[in-house]
N, C-alpha and C. Protein backbone atom coordinates (compact mmCIF):
# COMPACT_ATOMS: atom_id res chain seq x y z
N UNK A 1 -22.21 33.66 15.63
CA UNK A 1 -21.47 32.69 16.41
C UNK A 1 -21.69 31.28 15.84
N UNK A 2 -22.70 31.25 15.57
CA UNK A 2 -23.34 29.60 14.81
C UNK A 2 -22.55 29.78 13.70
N UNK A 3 -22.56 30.32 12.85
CA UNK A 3 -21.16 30.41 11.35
C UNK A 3 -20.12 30.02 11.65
N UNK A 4 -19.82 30.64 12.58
CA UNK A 4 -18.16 30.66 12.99
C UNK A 4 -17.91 28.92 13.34
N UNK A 5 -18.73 28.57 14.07
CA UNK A 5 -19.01 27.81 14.92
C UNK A 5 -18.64 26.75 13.88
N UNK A 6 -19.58 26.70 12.88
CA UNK A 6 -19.86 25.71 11.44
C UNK A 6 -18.47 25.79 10.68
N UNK A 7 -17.94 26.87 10.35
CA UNK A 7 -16.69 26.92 9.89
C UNK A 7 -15.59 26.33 10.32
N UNK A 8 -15.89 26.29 11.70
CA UNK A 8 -14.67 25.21 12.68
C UNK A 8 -14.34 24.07 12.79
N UNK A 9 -16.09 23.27 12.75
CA UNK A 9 -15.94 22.08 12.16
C UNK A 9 -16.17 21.60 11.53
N UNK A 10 -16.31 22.00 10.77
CA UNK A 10 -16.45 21.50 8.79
C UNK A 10 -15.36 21.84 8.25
N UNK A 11 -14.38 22.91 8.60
CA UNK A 11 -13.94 23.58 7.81
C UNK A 11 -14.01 24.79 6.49
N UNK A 12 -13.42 25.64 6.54
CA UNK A 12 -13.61 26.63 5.66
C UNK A 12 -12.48 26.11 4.33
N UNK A 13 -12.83 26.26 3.13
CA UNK A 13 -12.33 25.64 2.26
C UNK A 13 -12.28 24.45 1.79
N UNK A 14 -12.86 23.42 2.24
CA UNK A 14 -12.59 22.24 2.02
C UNK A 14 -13.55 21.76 0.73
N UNK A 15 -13.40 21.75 -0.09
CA UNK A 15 -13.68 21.23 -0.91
C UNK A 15 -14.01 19.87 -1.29
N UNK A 16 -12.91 18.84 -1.25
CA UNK A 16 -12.99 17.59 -1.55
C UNK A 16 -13.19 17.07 -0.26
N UNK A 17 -13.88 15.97 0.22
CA UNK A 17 -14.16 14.84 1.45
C UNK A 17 -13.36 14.00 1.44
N UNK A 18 -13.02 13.50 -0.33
CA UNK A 18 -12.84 11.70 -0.10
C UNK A 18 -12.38 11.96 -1.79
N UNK A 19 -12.49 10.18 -2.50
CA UNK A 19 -11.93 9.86 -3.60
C UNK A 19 -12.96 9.89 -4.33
N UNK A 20 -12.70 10.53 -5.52
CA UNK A 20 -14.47 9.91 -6.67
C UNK A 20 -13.59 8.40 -7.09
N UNK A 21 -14.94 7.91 -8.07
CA UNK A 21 -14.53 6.63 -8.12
C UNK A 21 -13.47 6.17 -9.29
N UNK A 22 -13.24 7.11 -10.17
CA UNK A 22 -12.11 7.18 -10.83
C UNK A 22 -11.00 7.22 -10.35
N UNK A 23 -10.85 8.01 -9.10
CA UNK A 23 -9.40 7.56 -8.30
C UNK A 23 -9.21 6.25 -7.43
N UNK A 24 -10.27 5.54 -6.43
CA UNK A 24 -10.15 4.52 -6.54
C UNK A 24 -9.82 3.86 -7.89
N UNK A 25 -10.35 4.05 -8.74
CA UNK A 25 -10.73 2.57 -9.85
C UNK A 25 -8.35 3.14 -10.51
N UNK A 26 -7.83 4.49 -10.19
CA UNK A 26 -6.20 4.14 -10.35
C UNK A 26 -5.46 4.35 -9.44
N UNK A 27 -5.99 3.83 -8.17
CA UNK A 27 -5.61 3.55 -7.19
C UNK A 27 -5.49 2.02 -7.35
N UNK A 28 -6.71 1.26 -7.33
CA UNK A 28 -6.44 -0.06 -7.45
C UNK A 28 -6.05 -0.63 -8.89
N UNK A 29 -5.41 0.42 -9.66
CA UNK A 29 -4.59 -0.34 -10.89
C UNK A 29 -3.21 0.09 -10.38
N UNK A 30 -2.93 1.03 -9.66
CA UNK A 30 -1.85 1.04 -9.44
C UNK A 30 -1.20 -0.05 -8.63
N UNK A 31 -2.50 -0.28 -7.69
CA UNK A 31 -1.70 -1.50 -6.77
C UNK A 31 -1.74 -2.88 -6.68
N UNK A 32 -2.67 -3.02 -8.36
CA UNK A 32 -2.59 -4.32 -9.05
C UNK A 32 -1.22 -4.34 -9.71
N UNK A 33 -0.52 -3.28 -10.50
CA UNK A 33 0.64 -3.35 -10.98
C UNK A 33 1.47 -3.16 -10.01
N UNK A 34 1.89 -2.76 -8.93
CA UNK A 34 2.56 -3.04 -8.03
C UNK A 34 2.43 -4.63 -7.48
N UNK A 35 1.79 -4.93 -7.41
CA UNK A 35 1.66 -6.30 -6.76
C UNK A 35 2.22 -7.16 -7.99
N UNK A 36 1.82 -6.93 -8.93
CA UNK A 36 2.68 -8.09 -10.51
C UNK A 36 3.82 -7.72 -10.60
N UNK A 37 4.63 -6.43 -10.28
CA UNK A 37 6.13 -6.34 -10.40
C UNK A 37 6.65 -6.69 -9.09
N UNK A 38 6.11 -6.81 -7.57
CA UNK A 38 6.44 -7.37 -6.58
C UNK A 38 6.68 -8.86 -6.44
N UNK A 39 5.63 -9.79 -7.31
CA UNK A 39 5.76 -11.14 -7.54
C UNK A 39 6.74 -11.51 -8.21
N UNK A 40 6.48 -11.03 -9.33
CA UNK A 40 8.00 -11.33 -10.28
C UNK A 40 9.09 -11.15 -9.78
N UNK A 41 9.35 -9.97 -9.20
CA UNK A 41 10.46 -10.03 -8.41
C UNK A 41 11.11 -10.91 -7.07
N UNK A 42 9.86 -11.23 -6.48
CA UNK A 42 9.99 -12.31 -5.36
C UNK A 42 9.92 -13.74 -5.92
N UNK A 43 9.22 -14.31 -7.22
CA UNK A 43 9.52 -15.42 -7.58
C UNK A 43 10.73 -15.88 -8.81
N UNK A 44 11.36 -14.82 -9.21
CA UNK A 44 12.75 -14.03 -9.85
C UNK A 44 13.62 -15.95 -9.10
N UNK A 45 14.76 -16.36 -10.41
CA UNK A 45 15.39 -17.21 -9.70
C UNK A 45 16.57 -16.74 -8.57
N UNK A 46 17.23 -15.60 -8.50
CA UNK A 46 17.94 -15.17 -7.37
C UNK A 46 17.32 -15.17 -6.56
N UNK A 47 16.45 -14.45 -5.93
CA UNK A 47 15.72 -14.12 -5.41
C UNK A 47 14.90 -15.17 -4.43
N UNK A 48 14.55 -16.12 -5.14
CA UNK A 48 13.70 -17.15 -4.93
C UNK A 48 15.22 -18.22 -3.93
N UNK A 49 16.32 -18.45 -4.28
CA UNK A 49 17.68 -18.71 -4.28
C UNK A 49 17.65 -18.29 -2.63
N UNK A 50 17.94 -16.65 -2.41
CA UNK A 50 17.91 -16.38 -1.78
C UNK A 50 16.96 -16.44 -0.15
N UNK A 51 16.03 -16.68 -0.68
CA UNK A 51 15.05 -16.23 0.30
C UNK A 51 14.57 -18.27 0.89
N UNK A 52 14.96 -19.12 0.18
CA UNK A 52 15.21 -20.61 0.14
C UNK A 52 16.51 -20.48 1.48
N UNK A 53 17.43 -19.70 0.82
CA UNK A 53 18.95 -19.62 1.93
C UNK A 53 18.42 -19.27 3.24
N UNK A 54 17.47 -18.59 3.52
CA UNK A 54 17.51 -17.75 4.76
C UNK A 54 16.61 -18.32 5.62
N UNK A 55 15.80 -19.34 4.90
CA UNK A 55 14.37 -20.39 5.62
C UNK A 55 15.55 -21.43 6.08
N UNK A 56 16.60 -21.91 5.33
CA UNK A 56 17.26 -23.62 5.54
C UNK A 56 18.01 -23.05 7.16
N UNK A 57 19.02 -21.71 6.68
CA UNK A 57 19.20 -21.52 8.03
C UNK A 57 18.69 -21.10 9.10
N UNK A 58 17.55 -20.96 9.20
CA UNK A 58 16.77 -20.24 9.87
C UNK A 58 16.00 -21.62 10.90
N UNK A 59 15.92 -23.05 9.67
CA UNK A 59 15.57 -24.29 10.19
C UNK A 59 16.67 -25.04 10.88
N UNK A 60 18.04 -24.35 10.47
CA UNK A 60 19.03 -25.10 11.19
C UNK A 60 19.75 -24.68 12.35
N UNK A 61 19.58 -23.75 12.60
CA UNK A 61 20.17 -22.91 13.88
C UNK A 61 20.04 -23.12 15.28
N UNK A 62 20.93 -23.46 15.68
CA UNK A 62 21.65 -24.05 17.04
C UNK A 62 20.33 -23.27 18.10
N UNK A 63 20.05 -23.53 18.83
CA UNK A 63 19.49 -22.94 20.22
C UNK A 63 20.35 -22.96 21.59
């Protein structure tokens, strides 16, 4: 009954817990390069254009 018991909450099969540190360490390169193609794209001159448009009216709008 104590086995069974242990198997229930631990789990049977479980192998992995968590990340070794090699997956962190391309985990956080992945989401260093995500974050440098997110900037560029948000400081991009359309973009930048755009997002300028949506603050002016956003400051000018009637109540």
């Amino acid at each position: 009954m104590r086995a069974r018991w242990h198997l229930l909450r631990f789990g049977a099969g479980r192998g992995d817990a968590g990340m070794s540190t090699s997956e962190y360490a391309m985990g956080t390169i992945a989401a260093c390069a995500f974050a440098a193609v997110l900037y560029k794209v948000v400081t991009s001159g359309p973009v930048a254009a755009a997002l300028q448009s949506v603050v002016e009216k956003a400051l000018h709008a009637k109540f």
